[in-house]
N, C-alpha and C. Protein backbone atom coordinates (compact mmCIF):
# COMPACT_ATOMS: atom_id res chain seq x y z
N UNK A 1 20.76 -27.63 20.46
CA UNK A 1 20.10 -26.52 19.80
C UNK A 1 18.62 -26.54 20.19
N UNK A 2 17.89 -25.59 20.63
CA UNK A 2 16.72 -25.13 20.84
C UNK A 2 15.84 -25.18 19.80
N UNK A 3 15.27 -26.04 19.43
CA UNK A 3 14.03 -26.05 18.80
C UNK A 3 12.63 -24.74 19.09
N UNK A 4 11.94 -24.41 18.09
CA UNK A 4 11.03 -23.08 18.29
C UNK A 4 10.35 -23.37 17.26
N UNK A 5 9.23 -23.28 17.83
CA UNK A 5 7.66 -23.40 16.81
C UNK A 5 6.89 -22.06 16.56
N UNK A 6 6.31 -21.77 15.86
CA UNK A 6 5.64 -20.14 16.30
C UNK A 6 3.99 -20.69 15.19
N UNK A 7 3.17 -20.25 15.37
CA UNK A 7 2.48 -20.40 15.02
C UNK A 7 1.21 -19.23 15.08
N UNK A 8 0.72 -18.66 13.70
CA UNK A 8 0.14 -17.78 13.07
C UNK A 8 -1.49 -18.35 13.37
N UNK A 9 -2.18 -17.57 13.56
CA UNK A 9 -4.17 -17.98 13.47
C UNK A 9 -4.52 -16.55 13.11
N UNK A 10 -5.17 -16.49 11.96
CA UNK A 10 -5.56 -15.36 11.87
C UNK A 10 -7.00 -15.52 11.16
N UNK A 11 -7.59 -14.48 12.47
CA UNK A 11 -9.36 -14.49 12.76
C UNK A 11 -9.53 -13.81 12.25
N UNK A 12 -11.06 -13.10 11.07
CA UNK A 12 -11.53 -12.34 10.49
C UNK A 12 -13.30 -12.22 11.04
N UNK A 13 -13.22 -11.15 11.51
CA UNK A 13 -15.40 -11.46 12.02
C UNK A 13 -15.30 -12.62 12.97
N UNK A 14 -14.16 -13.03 14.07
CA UNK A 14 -14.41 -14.14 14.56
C UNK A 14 -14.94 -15.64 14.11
N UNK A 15 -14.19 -15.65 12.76
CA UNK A 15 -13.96 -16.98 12.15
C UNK A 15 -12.35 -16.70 11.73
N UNK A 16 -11.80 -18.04 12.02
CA UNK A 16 -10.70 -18.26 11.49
C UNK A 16 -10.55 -18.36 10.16
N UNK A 17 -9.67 -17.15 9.74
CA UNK A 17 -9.43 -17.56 8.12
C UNK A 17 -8.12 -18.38 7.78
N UNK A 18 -7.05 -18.49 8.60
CA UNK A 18 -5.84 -19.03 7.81
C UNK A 18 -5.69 -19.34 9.22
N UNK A 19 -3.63 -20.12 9.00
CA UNK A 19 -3.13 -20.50 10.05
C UNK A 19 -2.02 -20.92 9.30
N UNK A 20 -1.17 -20.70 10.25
CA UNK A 20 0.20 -21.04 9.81
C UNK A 20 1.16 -21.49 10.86
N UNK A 21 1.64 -22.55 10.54
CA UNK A 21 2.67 -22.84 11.64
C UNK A 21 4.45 -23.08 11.05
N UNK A 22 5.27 -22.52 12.11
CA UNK A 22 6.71 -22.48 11.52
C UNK A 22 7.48 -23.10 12.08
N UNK A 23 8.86 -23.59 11.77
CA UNK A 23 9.74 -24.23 13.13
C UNK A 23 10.05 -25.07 12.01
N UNK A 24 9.91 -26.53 12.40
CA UNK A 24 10.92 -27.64 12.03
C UNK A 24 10.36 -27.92 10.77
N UNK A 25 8.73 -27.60 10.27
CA UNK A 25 7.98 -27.85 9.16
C UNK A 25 9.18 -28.01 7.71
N UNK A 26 8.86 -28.39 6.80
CA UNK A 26 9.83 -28.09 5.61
C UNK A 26 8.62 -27.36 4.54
N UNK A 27 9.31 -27.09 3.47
CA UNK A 27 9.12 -25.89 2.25
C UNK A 27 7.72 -26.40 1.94
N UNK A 28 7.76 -27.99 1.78
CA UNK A 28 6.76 -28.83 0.95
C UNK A 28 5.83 -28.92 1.52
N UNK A 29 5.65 -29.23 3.12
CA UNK A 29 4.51 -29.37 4.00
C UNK A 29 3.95 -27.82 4.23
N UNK A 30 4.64 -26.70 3.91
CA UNK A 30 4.05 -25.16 4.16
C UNK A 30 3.13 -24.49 2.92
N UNK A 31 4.10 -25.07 1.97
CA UNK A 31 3.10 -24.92 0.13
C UNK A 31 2.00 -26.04 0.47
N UNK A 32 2.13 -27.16 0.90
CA UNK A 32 0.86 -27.69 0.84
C UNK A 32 -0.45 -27.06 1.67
N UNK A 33 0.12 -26.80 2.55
CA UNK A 33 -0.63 -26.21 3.91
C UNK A 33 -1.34 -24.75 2.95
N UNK A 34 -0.59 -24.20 2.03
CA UNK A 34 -1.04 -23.07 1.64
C UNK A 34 -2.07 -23.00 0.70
N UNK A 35 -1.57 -24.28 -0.12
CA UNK A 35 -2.85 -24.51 -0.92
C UNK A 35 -3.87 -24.99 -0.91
N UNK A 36 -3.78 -25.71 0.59
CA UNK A 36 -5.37 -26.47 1.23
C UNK A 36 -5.94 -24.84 1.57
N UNK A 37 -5.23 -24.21 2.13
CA UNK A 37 -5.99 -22.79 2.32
C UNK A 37 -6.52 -22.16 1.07
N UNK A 38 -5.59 -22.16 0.20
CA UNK A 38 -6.65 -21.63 -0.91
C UNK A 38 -7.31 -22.26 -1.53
N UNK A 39 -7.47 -23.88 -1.99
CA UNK A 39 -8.54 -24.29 -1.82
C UNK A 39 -9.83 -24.48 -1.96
N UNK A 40 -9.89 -23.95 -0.32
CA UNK A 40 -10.71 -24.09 0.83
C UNK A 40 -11.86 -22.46 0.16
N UNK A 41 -10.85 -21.44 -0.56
CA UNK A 41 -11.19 -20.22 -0.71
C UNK A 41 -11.05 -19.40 1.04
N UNK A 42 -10.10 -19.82 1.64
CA UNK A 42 -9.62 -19.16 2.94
C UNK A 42 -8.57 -18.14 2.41
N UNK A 43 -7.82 -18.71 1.70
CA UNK A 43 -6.85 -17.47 1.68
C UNK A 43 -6.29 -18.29 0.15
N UNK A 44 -5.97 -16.96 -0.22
CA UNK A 44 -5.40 -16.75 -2.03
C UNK A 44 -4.10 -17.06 -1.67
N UNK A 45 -3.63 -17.27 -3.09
CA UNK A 45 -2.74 -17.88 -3.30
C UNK A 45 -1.23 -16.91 -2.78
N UNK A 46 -1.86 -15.28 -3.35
CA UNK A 46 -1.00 -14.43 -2.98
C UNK A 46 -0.66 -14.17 -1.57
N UNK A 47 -1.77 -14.62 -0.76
CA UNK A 47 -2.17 -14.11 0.61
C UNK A 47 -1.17 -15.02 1.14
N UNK A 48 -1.27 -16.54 0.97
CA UNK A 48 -0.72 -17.66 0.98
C UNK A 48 0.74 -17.21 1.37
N UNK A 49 1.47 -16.62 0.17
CA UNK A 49 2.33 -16.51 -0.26
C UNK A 49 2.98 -15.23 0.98
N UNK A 50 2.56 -13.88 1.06
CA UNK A 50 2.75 -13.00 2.26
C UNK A 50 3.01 -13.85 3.64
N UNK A 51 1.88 -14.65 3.85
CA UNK A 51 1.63 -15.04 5.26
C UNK A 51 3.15 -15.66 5.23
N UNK A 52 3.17 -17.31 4.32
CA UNK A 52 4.42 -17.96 4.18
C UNK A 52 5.93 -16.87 4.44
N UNK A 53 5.78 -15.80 4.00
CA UNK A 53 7.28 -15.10 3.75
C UNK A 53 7.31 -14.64 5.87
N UNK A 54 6.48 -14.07 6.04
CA UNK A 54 6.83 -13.50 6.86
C UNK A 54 7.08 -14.32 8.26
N UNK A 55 6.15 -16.08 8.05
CA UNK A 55 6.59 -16.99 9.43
C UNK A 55 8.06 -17.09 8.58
N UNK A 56 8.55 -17.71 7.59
CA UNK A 56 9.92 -17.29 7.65
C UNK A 56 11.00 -16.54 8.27
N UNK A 57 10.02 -15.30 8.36
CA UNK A 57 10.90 -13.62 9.07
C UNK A 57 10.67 -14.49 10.45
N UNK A 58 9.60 -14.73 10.93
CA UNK A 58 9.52 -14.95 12.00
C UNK A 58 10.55 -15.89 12.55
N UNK A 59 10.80 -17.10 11.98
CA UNK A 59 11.81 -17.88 12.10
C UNK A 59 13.12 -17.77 12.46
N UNK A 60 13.82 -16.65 11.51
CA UNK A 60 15.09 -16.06 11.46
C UNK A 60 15.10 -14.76 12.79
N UNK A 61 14.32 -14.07 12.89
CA UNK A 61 14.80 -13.00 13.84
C UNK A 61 15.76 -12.76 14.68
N UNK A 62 15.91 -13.64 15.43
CA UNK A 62 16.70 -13.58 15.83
C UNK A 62 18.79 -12.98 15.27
N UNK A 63 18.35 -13.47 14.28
CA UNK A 63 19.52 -13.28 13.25
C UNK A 63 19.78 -12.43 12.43
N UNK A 64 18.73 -11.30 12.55
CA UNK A 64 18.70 -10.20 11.86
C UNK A 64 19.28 -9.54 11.96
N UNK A 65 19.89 -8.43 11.50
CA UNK A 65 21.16 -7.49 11.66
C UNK A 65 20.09 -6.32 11.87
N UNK A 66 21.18 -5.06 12.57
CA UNK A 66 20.15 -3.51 13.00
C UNK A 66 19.35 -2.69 11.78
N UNK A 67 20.18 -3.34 10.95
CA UNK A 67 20.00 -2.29 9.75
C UNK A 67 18.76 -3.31 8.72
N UNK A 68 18.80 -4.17 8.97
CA UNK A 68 17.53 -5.22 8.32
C UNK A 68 16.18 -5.17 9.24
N UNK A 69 16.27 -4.97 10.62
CA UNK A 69 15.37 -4.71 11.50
C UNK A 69 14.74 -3.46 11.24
N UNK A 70 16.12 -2.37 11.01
CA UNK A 70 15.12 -0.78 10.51
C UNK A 70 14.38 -1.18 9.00
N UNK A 71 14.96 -1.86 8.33
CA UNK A 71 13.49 -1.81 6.95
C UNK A 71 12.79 -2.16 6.88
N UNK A 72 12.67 -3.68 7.94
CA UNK A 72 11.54 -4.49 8.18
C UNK A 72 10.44 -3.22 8.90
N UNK A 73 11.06 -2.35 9.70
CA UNK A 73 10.20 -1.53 10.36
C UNK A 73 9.34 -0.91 9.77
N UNK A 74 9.95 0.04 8.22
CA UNK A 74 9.74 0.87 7.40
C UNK A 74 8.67 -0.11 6.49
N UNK A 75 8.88 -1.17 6.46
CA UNK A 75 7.89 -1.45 5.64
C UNK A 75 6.44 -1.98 6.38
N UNK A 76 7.05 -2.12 7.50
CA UNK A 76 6.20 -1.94 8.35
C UNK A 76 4.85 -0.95 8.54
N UNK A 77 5.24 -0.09 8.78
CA UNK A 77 4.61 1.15 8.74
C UNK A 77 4.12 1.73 7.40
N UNK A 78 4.69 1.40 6.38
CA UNK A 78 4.37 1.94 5.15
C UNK A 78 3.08 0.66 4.83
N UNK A 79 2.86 -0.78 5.56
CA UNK A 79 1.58 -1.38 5.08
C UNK A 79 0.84 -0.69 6.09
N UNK A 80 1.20 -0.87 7.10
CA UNK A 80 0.17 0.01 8.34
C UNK A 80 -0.90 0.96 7.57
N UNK A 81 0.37 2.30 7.08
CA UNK A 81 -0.42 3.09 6.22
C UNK A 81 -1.57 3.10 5.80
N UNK A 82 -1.05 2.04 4.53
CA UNK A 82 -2.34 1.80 3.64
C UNK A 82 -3.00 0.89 4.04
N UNK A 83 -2.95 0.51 5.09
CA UNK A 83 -4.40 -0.38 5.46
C UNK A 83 -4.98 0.43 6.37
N UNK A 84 -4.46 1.72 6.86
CA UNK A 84 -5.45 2.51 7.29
C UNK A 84 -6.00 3.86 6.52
N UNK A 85 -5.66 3.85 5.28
CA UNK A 85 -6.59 4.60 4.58
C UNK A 85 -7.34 3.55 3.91
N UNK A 86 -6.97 2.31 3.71
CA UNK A 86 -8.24 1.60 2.78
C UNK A 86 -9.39 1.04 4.10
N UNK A 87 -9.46 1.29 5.37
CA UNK A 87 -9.86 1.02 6.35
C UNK A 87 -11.04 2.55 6.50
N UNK A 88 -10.41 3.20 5.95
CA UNK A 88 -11.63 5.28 5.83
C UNK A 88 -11.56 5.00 4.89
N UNK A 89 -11.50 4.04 3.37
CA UNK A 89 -12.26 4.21 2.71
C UNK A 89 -12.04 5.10 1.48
């Protein structure tokens, strides 16, 4: 079996605010990882919590069915959205 790591850095103003890494990690070492980030006051607890769900998604993809890929899309686009009207303000 193929082992796969993926790993998240996410820059704000060209400072790193978070980071996340996925693959062989377990539940306990990712909550810890989340709460040195918040912390730190890098990233909230909620933020924590988003970032965590989605290296998950990232994890699984492969395994996703067509019809789980179209909602992931939809919700996709529906944050897109609103981060581009809270982006005008």
């Amino acid at each position: 079996m193929e082992k796969t790591k993926i790993t998240i850095t996410i820059e704000q103003d060209g400072q790193t605010v978070a980071g996340l890494a996925t693959g062989e990690e377990t539940q306990e070492n990712r909550a810890a990882e989340n709460a040195d980030f918040s912390e730190r006051g890098e990233m909230t607890e909620d933020e924590a919590e988003r970032y965590a769900a989605a290296s998950d998604l990232a994890n699984v993809c492969e395994y996703l069915e067509d019809s789980e890929v179209i909602k992931i899309k939809l919700i996709i686009q529906k944050a897109q959205a609103r981060k581009e009207r809270a982006e005008r303000g």
